[in-house]
N, C-alpha and C. Protein backbone atom coordinates (compact mmCIF):
# COMPACT_ATOMS: atom_id res chain seq x y z
N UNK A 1 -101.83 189.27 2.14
CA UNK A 1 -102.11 188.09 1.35
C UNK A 1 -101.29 186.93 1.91
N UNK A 2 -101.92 186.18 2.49
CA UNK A 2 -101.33 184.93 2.72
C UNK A 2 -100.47 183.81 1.57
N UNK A 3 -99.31 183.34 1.97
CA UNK A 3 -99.07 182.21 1.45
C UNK A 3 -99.59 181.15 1.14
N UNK A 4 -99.46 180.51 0.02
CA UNK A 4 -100.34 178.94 -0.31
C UNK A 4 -98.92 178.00 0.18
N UNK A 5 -100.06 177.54 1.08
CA UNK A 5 -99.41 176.34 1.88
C UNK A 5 -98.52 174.86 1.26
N UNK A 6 -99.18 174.87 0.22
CA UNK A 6 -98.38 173.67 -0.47
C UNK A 6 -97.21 174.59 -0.86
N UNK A 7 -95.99 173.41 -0.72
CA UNK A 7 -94.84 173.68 -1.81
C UNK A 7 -93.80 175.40 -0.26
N UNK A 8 -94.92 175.55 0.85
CA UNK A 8 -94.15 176.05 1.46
C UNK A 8 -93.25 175.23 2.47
N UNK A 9 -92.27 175.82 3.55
CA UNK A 9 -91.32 175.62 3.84
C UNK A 9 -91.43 176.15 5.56
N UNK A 10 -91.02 175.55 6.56
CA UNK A 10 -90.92 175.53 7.96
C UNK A 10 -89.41 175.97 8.06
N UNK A 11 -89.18 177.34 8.78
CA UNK A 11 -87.91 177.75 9.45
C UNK A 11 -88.50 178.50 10.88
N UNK A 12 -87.52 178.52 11.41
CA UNK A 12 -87.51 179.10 12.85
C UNK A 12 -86.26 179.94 13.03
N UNK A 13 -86.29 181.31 13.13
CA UNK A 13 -85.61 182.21 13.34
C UNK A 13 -85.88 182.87 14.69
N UNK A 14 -84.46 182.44 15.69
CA UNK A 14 -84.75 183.45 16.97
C UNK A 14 -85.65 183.04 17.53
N UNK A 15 -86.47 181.79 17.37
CA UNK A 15 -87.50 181.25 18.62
C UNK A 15 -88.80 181.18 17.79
N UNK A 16 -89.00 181.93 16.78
CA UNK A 16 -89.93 182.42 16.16
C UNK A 16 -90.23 181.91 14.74
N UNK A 17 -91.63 180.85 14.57
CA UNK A 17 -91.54 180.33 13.60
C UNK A 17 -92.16 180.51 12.36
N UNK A 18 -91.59 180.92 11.12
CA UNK A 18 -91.93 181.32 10.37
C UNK A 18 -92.54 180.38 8.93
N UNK A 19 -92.82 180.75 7.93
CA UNK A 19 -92.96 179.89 6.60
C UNK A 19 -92.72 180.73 5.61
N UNK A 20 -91.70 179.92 4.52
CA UNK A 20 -91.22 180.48 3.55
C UNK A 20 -91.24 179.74 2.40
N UNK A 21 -91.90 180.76 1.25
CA UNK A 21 -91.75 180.06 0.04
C UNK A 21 -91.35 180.25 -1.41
N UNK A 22 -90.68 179.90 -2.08
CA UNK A 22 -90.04 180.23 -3.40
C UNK A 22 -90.74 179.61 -4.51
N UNK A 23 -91.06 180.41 -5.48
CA UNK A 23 -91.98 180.02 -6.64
C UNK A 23 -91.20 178.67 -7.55
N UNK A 24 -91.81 177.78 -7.40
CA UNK A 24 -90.97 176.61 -8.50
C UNK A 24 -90.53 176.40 -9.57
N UNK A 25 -92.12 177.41 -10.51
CA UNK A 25 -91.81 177.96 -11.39
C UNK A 25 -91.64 179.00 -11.71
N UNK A 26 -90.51 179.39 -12.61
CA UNK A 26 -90.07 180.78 -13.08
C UNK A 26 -91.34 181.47 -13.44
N UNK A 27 -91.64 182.84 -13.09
CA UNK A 27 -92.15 184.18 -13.94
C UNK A 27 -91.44 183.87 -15.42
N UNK A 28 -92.17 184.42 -16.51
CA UNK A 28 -91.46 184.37 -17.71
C UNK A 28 -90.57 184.81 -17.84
N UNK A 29 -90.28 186.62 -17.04
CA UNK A 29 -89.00 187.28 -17.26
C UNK A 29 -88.03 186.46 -16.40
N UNK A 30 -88.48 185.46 -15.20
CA UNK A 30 -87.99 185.18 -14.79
C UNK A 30 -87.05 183.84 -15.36
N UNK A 31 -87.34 183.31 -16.36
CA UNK A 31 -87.42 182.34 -16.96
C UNK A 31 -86.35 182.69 -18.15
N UNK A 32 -86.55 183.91 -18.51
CA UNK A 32 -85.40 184.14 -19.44
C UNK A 32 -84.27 185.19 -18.73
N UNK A 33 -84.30 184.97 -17.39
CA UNK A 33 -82.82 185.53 -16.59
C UNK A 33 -83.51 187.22 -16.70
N UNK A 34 -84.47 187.10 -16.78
CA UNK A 34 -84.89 189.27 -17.46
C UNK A 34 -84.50 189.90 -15.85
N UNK A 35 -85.10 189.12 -15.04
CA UNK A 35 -85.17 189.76 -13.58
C UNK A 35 -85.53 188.48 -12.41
N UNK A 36 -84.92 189.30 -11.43
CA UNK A 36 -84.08 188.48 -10.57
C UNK A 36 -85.03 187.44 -9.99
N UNK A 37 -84.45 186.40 -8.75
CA UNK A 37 -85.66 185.06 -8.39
C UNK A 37 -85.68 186.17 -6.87
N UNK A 38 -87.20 185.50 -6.51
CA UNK A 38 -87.73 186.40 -5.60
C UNK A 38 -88.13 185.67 -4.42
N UNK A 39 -88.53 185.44 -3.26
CA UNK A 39 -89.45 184.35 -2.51
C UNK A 39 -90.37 185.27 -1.32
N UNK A 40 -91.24 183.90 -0.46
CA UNK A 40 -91.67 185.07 0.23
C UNK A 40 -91.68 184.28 1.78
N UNK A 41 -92.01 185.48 2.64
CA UNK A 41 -91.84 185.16 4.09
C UNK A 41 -93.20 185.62 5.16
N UNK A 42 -93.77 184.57 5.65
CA UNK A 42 -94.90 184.87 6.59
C UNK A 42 -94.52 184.50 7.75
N UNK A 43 -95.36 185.06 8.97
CA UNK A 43 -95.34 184.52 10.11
C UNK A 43 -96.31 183.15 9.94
N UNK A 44 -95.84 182.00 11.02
CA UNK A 44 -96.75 180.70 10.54
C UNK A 44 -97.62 180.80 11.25
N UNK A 45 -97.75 181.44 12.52
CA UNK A 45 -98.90 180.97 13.09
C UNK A 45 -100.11 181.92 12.92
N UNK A 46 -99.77 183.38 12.48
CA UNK A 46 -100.64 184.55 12.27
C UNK A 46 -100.08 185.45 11.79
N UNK A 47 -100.31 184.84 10.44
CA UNK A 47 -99.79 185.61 9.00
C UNK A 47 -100.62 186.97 9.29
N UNK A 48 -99.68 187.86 8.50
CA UNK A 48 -99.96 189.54 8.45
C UNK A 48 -99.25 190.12 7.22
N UNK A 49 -98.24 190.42 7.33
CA UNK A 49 -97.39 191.26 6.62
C UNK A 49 -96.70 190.85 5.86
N UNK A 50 -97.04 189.92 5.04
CA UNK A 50 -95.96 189.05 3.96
C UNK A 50 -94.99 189.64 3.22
N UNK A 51 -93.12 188.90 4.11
CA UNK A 51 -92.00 189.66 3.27
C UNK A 51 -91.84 188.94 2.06
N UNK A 52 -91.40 190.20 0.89
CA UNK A 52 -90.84 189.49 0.02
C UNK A 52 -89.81 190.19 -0.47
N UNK A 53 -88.85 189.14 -0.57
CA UNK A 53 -87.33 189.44 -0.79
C UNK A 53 -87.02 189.29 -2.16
N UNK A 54 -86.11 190.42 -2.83
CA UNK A 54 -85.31 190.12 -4.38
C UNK A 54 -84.10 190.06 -4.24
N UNK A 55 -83.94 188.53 -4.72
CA UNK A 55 -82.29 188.43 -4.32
C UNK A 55 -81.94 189.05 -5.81
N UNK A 56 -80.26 189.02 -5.73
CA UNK A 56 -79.43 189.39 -6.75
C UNK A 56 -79.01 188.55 -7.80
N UNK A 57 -79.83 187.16 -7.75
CA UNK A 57 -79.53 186.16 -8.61
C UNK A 57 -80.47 185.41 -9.39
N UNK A 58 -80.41 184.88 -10.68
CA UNK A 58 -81.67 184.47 -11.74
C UNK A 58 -81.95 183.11 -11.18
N UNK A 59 -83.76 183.04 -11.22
CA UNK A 59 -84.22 182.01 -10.64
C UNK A 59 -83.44 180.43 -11.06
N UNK A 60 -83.36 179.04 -10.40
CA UNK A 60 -82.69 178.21 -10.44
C UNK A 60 -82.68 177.55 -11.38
N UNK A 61 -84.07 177.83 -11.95
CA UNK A 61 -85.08 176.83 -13.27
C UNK A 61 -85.25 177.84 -13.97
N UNK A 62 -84.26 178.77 -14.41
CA UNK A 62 -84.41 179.70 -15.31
C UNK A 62 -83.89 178.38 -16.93
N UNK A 63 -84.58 179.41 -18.10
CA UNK A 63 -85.00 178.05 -19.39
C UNK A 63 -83.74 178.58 -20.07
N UNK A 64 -82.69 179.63 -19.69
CA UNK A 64 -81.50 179.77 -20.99
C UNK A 64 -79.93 179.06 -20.20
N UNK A 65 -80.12 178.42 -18.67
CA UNK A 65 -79.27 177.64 -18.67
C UNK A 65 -77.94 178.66 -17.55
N UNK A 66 -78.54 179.62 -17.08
CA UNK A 66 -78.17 180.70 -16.55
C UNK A 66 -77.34 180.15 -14.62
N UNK A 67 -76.25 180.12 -14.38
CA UNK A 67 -75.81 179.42 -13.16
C UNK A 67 -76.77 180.55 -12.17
N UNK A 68 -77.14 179.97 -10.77
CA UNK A 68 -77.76 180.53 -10.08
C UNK A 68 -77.60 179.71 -8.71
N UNK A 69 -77.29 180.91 -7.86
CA UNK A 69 -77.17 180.15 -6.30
C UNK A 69 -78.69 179.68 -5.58
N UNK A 70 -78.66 178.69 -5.24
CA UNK A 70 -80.15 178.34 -4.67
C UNK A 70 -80.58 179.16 -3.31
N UNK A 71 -81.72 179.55 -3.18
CA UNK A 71 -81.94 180.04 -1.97
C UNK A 71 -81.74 179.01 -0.91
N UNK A 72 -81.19 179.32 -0.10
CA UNK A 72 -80.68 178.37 1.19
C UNK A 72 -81.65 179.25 2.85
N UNK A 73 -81.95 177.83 3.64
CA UNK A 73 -82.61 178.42 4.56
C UNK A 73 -81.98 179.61 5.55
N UNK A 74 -80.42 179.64 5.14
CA UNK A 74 -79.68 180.57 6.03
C UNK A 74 -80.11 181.89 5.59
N UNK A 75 -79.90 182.02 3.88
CA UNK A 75 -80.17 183.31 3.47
C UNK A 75 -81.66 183.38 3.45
N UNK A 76 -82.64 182.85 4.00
CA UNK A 76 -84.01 183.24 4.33
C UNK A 76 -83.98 183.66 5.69
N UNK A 77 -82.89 183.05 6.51
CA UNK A 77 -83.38 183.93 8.26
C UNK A 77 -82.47 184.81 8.08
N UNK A 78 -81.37 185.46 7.22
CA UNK A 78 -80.78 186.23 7.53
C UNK A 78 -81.51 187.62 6.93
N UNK A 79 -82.23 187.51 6.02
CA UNK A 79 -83.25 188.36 5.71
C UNK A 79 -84.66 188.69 6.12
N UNK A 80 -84.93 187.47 7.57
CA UNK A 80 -86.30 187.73 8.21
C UNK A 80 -85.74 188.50 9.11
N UNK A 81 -84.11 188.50 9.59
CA UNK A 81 -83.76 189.50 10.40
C UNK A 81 -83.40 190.62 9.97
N UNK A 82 -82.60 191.03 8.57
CA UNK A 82 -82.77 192.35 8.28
C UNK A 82 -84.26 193.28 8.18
N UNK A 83 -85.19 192.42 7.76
CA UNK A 83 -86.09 193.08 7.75
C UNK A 83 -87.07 193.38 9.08
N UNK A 84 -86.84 192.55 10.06
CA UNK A 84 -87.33 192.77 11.17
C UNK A 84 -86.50 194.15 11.74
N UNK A 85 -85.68 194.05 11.94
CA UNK A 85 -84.43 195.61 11.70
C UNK A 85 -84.46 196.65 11.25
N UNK A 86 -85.84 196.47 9.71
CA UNK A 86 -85.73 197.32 9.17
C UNK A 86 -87.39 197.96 9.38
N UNK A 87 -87.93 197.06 10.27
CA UNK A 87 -89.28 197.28 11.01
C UNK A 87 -90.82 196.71 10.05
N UNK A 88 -90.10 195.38 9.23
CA UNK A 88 -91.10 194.16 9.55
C UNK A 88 -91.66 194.04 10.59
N UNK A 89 -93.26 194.16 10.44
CA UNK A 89 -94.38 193.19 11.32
C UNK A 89 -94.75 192.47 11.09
N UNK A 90 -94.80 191.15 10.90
CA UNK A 90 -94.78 189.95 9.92
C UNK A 90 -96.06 189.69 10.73
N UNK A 91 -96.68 190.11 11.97
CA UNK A 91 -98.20 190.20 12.58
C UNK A 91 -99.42 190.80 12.27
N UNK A 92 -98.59 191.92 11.89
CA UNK A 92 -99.78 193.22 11.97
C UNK A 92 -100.13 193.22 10.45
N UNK A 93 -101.86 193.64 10.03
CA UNK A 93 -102.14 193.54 8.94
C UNK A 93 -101.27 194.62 7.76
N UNK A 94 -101.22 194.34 7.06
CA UNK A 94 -100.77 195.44 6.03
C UNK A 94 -100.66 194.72 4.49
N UNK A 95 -100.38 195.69 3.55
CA UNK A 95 -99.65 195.08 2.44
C UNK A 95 -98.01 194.72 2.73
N UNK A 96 -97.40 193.99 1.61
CA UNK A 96 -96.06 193.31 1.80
C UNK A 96 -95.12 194.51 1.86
N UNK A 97 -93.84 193.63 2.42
CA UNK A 97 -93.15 194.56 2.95
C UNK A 97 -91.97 193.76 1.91
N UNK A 98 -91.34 195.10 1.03
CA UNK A 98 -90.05 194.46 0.52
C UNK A 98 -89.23 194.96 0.50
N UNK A 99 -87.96 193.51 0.50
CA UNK A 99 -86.87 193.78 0.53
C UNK A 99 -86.09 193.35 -0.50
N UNK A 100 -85.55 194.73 -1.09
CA UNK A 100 -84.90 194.67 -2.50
C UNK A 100 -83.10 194.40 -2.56
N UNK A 101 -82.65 192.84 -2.74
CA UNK A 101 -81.10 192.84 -2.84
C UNK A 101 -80.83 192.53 -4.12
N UNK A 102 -81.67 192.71 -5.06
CA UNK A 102 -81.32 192.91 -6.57
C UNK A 102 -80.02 193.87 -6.93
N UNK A 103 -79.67 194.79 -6.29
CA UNK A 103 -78.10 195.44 -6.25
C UNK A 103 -77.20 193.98 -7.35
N UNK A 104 -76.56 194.60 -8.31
CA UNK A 104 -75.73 193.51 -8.93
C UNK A 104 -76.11 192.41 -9.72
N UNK A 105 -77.16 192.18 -9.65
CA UNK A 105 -78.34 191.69 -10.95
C UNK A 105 -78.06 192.01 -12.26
N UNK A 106 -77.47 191.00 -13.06
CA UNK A 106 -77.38 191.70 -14.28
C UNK A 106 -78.46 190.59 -15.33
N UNK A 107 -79.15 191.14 -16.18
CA UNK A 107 -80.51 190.72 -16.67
C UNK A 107 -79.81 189.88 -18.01
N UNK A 108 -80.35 188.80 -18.61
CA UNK A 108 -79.42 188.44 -19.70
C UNK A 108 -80.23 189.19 -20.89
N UNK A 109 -79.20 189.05 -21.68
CA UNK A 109 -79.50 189.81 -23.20
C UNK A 109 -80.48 189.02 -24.33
C-alpha cells in the first residue's frame, strides 16, 4: 500500500531516497495517549514494502496534554537503517514490514 503523497516528507538515507510520513491526526487511542505515535516509510521512487515504525512515545497532538518527543528526520533514517538490517525491501512487493520500538510505552490511565 502506497503512501498518500500529501502531508508526506523527502529524506535521503545513504544515497537512497526515501518518503516518510506521520499521521497529523491522532488515531483515537492515539489521541488519548492509549498507544503509541506510529509513522510510515516508502521507497520514493518505487514504492513496495511500506515500513512502519512504533515509536515508544504518545503522538504530539495527543488531546490529554501528554509531553511527547517529535519524530525528527534523524530518528526516521536511523530506523530505515535498522530495518534495512533487519531485511527491509522497501522495493519488492509485499505487505508492511514492522518495526516495533514501543518497548517503554506506558499508555495513560
Amino acid at each position: 500500500m502506497a503512501l498518500v503523497r500529501k502531508g508526506s516528507r523527502r529524506i535521503v538515507v545513504d544515497g537512497t531516497v526515501y518518503r516518510w510520513r506521520l499521521r497529523g491526526r491522532p488515531t483515537y487511542f492515539q489521541g488519548l495517549a492509549w498507544s503509541p505515535c506510529s509513522f510510515a516509510v516508502e521507497h520514493a521512487d518505487t514504492p513496495g514494502m511500506t515500513l512502519v515504525i512504533t515509536t515508544d512515545q504518545p503522538h504530539t497532538s495527543n488531546w490529554i496534554g501528554r509531553e511527547a518527543e517529535p519524530v525528527l528526520p534523524s530518528g526516521v533514517a536511523a530506523a530505515v537503517r535498522l530495518a534495512l538490517r533487519e531485511g527491509w525491501t522497501p522495493t519488492a512487493p509485499g505487505s508492511a514490514f514492522h518495526l516495533d520500538h514501543s518497548a517503554g510505552f506506558t499508555p495513560s490511565n
